[in-house]
Protein backbone atom coordinates (compact mmCIF):
# COMPACT_ATOMS: atom_id res chain seq x y z
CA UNK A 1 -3.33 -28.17 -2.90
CA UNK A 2 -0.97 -24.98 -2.60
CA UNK A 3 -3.92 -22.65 -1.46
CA UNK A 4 -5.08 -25.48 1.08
CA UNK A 5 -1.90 -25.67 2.54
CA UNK A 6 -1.45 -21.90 2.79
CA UNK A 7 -4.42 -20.99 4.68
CA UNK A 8 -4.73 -23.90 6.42
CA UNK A 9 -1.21 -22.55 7.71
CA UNK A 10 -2.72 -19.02 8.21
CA UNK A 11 -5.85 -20.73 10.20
CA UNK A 12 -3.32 -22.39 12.43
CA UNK A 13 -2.12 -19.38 13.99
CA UNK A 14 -5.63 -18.26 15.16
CA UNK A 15 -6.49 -14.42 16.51
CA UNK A 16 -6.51 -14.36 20.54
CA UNK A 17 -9.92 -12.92 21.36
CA UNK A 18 -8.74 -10.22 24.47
CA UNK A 19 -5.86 -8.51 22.61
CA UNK A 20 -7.67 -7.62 19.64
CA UNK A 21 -10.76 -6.20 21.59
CA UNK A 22 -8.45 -3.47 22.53
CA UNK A 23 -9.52 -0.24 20.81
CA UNK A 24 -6.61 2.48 19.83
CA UNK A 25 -7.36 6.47 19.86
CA UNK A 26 -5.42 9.14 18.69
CA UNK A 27 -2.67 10.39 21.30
CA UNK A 28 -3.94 14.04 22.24
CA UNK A 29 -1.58 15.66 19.50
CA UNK A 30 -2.54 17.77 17.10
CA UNK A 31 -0.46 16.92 14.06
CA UNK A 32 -0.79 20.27 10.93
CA UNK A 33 -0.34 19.93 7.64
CA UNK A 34 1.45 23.12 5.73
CA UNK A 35 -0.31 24.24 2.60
CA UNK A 36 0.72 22.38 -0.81
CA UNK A 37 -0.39 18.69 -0.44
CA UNK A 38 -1.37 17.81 -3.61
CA UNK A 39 -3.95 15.88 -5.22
CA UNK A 40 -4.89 14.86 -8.68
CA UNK A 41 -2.84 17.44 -10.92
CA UNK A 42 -4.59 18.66 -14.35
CA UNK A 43 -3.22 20.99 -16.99
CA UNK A 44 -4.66 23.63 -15.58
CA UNK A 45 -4.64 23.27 -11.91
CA UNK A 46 -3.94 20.78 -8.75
CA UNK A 47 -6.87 19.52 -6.60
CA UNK A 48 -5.81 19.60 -2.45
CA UNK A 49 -5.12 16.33 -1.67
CA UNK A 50 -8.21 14.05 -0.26
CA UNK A 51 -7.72 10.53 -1.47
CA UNK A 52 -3.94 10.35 0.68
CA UNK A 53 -3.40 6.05 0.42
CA UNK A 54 0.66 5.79 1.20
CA UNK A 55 3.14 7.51 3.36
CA UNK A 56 7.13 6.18 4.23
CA UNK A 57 9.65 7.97 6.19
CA UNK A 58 13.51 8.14 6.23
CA UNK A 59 14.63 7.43 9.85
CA UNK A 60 16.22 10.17 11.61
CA UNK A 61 18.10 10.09 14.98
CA UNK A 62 16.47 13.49 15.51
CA UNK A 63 15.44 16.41 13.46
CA UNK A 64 13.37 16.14 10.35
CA UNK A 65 13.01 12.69 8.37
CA UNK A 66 12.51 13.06 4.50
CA UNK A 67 8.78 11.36 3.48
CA UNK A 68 7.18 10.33 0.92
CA UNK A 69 3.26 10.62 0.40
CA UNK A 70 0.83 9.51 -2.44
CA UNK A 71 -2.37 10.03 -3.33
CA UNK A 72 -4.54 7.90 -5.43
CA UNK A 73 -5.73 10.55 -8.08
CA UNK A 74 -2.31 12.06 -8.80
CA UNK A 75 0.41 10.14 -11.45
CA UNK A 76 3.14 10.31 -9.25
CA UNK A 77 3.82 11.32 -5.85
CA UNK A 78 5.21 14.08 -3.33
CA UNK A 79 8.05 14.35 -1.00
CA UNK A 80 7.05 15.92 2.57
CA UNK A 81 9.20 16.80 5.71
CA UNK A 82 8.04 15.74 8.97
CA UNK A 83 9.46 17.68 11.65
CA UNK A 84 7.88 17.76 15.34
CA UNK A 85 4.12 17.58 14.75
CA UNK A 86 4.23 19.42 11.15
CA UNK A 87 3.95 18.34 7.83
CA UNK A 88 5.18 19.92 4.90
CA UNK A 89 4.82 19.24 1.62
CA UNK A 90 7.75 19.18 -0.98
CA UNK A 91 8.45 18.85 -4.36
CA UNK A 92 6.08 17.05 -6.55
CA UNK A 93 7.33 13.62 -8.48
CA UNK A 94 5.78 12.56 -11.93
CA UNK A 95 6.12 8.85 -12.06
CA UNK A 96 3.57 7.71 -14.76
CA UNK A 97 3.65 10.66 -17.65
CA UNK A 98 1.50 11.16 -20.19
CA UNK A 99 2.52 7.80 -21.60
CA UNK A 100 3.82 4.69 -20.72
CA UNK A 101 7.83 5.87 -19.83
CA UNK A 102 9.95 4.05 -22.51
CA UNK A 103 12.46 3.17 -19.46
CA UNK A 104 10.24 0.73 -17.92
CA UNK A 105 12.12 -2.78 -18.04
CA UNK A 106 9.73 -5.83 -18.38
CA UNK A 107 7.17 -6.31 -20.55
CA UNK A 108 3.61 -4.69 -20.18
CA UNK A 109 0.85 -7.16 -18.66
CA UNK A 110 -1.83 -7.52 -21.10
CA UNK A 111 -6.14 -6.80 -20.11
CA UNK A 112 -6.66 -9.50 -18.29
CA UNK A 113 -10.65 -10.14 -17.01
CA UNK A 114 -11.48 -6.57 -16.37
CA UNK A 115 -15.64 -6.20 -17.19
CA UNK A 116 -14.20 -2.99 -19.69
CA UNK A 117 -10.70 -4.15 -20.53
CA UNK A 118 -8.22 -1.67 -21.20
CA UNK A 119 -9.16 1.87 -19.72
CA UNK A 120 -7.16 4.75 -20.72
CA UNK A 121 -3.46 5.95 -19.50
CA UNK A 122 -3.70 8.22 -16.72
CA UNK A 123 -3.16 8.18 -13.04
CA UNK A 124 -0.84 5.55 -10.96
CA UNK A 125 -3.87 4.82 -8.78
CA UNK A 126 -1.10 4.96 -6.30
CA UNK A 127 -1.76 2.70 -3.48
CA UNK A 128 1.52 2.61 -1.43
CA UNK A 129 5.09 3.71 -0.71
CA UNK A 130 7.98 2.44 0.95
CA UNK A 131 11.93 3.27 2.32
CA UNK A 132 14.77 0.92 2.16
CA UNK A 133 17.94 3.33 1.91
CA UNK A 134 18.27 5.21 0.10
CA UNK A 135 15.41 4.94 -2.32
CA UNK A 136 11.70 5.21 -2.10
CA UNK A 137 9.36 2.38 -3.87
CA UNK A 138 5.78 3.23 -4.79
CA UNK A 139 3.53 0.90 -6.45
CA UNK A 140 -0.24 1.43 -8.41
CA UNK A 141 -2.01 -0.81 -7.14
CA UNK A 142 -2.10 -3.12 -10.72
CA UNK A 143 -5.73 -4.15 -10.68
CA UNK A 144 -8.93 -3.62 -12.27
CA UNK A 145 -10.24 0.08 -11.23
CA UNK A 146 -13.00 -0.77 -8.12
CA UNK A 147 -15.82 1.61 -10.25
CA UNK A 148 -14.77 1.47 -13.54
CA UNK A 149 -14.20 -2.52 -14.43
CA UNK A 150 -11.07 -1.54 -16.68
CA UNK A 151 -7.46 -1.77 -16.28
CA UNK A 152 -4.85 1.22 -17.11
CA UNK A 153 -1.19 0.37 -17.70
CA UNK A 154 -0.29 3.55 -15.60
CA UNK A 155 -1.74 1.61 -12.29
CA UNK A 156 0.79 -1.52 -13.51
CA UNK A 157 3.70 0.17 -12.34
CA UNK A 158 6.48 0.20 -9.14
CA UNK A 159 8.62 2.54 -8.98
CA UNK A 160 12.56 3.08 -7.51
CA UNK A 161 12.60 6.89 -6.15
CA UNK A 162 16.19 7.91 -5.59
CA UNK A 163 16.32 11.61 -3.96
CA UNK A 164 18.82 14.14 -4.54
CA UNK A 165 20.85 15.69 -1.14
CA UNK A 166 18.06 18.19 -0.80
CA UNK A 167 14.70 16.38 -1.17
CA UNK A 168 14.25 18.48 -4.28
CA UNK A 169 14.36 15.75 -7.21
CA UNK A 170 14.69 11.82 -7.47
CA UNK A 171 15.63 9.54 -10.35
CA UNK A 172 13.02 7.29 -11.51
CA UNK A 173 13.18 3.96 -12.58
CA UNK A 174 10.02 1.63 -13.03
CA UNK A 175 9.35 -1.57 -14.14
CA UNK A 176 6.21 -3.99 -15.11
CA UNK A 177 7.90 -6.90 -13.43
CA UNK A 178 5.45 -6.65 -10.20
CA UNK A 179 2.81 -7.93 -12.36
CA UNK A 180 5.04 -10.94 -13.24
CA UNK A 181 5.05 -11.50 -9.76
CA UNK A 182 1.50 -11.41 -8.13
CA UNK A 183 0.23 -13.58 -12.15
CA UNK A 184 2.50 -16.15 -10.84
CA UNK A 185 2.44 -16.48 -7.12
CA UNK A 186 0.92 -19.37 -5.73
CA UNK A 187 -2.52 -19.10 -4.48
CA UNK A 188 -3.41 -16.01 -5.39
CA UNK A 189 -1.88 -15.42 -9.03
CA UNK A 190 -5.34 -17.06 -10.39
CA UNK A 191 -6.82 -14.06 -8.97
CA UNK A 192 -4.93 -11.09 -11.26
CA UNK A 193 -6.39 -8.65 -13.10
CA UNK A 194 -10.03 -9.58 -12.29
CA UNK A 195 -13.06 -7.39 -10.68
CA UNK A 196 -12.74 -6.35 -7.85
CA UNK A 197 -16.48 -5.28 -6.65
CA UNK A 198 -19.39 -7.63 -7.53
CA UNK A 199 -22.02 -6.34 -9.86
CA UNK A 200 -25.59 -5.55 -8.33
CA UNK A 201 -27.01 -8.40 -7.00
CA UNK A 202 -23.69 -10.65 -8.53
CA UNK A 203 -21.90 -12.59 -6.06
CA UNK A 204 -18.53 -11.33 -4.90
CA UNK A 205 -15.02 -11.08 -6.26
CA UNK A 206 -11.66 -11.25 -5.09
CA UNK A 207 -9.76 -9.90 -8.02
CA UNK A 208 -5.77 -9.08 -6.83
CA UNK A 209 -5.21 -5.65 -5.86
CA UNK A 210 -2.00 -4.02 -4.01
CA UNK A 211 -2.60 -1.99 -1.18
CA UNK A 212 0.75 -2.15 0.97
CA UNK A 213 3.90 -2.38 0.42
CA UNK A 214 7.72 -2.70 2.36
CA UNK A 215 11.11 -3.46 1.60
CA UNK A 216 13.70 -4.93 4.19
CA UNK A 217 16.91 -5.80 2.80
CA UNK A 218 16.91 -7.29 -0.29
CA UNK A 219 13.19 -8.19 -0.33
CA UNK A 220 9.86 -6.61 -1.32
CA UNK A 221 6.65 -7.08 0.02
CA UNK A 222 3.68 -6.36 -1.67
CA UNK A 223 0.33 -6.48 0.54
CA UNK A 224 -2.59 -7.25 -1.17
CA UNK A 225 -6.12 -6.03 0.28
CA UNK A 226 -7.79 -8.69 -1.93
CA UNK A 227 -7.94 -11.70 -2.65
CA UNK A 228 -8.71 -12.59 1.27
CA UNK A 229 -9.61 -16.78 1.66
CA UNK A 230 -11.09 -17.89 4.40
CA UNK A 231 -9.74 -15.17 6.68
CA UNK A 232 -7.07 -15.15 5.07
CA UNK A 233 -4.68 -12.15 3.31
CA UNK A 234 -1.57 -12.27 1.63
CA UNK A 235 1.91 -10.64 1.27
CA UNK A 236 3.67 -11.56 -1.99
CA UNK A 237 7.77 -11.57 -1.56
CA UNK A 238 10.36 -11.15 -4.52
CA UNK A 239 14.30 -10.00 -4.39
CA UNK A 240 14.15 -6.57 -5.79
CA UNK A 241 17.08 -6.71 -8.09
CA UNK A 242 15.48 -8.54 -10.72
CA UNK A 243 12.41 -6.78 -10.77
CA UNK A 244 14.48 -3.53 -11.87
CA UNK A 245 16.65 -5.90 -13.97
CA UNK A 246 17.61 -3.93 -17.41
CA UNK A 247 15.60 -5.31 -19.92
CA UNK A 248 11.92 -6.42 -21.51
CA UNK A 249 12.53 -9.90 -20.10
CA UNK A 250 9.80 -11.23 -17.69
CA UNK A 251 10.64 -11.62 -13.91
CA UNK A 252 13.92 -13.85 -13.52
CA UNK A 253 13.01 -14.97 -9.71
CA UNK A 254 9.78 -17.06 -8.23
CA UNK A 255 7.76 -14.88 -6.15
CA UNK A 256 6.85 -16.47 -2.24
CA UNK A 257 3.23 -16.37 -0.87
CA UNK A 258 2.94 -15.70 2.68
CA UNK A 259 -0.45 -16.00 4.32
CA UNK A 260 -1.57 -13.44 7.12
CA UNK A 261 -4.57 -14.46 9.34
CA UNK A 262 -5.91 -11.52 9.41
CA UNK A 263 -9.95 -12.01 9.86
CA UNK A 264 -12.92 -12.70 7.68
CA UNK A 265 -12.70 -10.33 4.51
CA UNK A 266 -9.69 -8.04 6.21
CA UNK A 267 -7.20 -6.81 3.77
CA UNK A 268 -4.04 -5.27 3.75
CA UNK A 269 -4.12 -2.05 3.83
CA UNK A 270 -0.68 -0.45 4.37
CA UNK A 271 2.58 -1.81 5.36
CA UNK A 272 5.05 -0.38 7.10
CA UNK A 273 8.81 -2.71 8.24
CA UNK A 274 10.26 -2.47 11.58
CA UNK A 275 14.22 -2.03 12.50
CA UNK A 276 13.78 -5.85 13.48
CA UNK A 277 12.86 -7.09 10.57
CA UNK A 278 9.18 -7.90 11.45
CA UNK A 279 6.21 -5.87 9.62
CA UNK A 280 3.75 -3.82 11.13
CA UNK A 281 0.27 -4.65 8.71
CA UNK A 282 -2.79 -1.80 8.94
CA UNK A 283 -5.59 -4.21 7.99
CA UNK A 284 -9.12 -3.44 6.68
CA UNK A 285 -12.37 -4.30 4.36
CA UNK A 286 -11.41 -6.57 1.69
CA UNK A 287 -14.49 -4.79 -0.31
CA UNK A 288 -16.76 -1.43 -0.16
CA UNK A 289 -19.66 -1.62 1.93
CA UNK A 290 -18.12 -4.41 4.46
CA UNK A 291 -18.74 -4.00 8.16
CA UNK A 292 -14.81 -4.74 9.02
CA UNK A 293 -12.55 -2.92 12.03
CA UNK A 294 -9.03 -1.30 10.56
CA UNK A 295 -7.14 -3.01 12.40
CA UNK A 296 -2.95 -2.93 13.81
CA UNK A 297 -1.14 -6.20 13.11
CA UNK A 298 2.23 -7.86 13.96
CA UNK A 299 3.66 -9.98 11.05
CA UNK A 300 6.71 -12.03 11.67
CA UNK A 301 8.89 -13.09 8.59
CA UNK A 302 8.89 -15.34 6.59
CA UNK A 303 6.31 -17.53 8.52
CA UNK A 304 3.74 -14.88 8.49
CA UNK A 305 2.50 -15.02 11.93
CA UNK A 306 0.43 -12.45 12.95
CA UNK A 307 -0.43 -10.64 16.63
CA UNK A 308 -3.39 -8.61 16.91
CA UNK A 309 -2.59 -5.19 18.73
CA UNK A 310 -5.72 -3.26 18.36
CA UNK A 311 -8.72 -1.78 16.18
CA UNK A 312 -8.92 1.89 14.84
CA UNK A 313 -11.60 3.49 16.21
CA UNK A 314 -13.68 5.09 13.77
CA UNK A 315 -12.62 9.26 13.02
CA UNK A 316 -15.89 11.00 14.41
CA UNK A 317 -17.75 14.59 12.42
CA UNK A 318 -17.00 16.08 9.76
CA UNK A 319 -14.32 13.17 8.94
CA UNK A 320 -16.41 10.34 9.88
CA UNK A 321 -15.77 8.55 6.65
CA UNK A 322 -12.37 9.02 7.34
CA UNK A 323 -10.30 5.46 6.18
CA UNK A 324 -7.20 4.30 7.17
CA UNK A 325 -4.61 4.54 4.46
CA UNK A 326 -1.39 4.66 5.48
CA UNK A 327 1.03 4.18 8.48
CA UNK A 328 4.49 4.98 9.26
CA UNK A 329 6.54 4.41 12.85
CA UNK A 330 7.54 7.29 14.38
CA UNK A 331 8.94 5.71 17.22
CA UNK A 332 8.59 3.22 20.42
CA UNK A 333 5.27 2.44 20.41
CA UNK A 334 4.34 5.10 18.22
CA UNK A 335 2.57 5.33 14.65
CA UNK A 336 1.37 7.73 12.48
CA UNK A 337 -1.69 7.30 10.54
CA UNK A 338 -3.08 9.07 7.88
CA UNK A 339 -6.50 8.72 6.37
CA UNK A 340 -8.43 8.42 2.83
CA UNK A 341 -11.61 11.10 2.70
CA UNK A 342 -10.23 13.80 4.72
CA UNK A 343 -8.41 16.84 3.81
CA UNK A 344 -4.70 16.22 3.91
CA UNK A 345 -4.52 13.29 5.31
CA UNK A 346 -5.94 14.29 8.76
CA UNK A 347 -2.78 12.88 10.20
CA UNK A 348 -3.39 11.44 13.98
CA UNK A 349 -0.91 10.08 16.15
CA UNK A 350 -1.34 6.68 18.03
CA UNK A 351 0.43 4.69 20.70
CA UNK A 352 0.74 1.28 20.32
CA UNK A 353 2.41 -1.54 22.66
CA UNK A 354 4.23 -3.70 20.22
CA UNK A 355 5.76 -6.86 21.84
């Protein structure tokens, strides 16, 4: 009854056909990235960073803003300077270890319907990052693995990111306690810890993944790119206090399921809050292989109404299977995206009327 309610809800507030025909390009502004963006880091060496899936910003008046970037294959993530037009990378963070960090408060979630079960402890399989002063959050995205069918504890993790003054080091906390939160939220909790991808010729799934992820005030949003129903995607929302509560207990608050009508089997894909209070949502294929625009939303909070503001259009050459990863404002009407499958990023620079 909960899940018919919800996305009847999100079916309510139905997509208006001429605004979300319009089609966004970069701004003609060549955005560089300095040398040191790393990837997946081994023993022996670091790989450049390709599979880029998060980026959040400090605001700054003026001058450079302190960022925060993470890629998929690495167990942590990287602080970054943007100044102007130019990129630089910063000081690596370790967030996962080699093992699970003894400081994590909750308890660990336990295999749930992955094909393979429990895969071993490795990367965060981080997903997405986000600023509410003065800390930086960045979550795994605490689902099955999309090829491999198995879940790792490392990719069950959030994180609390403190900097020091100079952007060199950050205090870490982390906690289990998101997992709490998406197993029990309405609607979509039935959907944890389950494959994501069908097998050949299986039908398909809509095990929980996060992909997005904000904080405004005392609230966090995590974005999920699947389970979508019926056109529909989801934000989960819980107070972040007691998800960093000391402690093994479980989560001490009810998470709140807020429905996005987003399109037929369009995810979240990043999320990134505005100085109002409203979110802007990067949307995208639910599942590999799907024929679905990235797309620019407007959420409004806590109702979850969305307004369509444009499609990506497709990166062309070399970095045609460029995807859409992560989004931070830089301004009025301005957002920076940066992309999964390119070198660095490929950060591009687009200008977008938001009402």
């Amino acid at each position: 009854m909960i899940r018919r309610s919800l996305v009847a809800a999100a079916s309510a507030l139905a997509l208006s056909g001429p605004a979300w025909a319009q089609v966004l390009h970069p701004v003609d502004r060549t955005y560089t990235v300095a040398e040191g963006l790393a990837g997946e880091i081994t023993k022996h060496r670091s790989k450049p960073a390709e599979d880029i899936s998060g980026i959040a910003c400090a605001p700054a008046e003026a001058g450079p803003r302190t960022c925060m970037v993470v890629d998929d294959e690495a167990a942590g993530a990287q602080f970054a300077t943007l100044q102007g037009t130019t990129l630089t990378p910063g000081a690596v963070i370790d967030i996962v270890g080699r093992k699970p960090p003894k400081s994590a408060v909750g308890a660990p979630p336990v295999t749930g319907e992955c094909t393979l079960g429990q895969g071993a402890y490795r990367e965060m399989d981080g997903e997405a990052v986000a600023y509410a002063a003065p800390d930086f959050y960045v979550t795994g995205s605490h689902g099955c693995s999309r090829r491999g069918r198995e879940f790792k504890l490392s990719t069950g993790l959030l994180a609390r990111l403190r900097p020091n003054p100079d952007g060199t080091e950050a205090r870490v906390e982390t906690t289990y306690r998101l997992n709490d939160a998406l197993r029990t939220a309405d609607t979509v909790g039935a959907y944890a810890l389950k494959d994501l991808e069908p097998r050949e010729g299986g039908k398909p799934l809509s095990g929980l993944n996060v992909e997005g992820l904000a904080v405004i005030g005392d609230t966090l949003y995590a974005g999920l790119r699947a389970p979508v129903l019926d056109g529909t995607a989801f934000l989960v929302s819980v107070p972040v206090a007691p998800l960093f509560a000391p402690g093994d207990a479980p989560l001490a608050a009810k998470p709140v399921t807020i429905p996005l009508a987003l399109g037929a089997d369009a995810g979240i894909r990043d999320l990134t809050a505005l100085p109002d209070g409203r979110l802007l949502v990067l949307s995208g294929p639910t599942r590999n292989g799907l024929s679905v625009p990235y797309g620019l939303f407007l959420a409004d909070l806590p109702s979850g109404r969305v307004t369509p503001l444009g499609t990506l259009a497709p990166l062309e050459g070399d970095e045609a299977r460029g995807k859409p990863e992560g989004i931070v404002r830089l301004g009025r009407g301005r957002v920076l995206v940066v992309f999964d499958s390119v070198l660095n990023g490929g950060p591009r620079e687009y200008a977008v009327a938001i009402p």
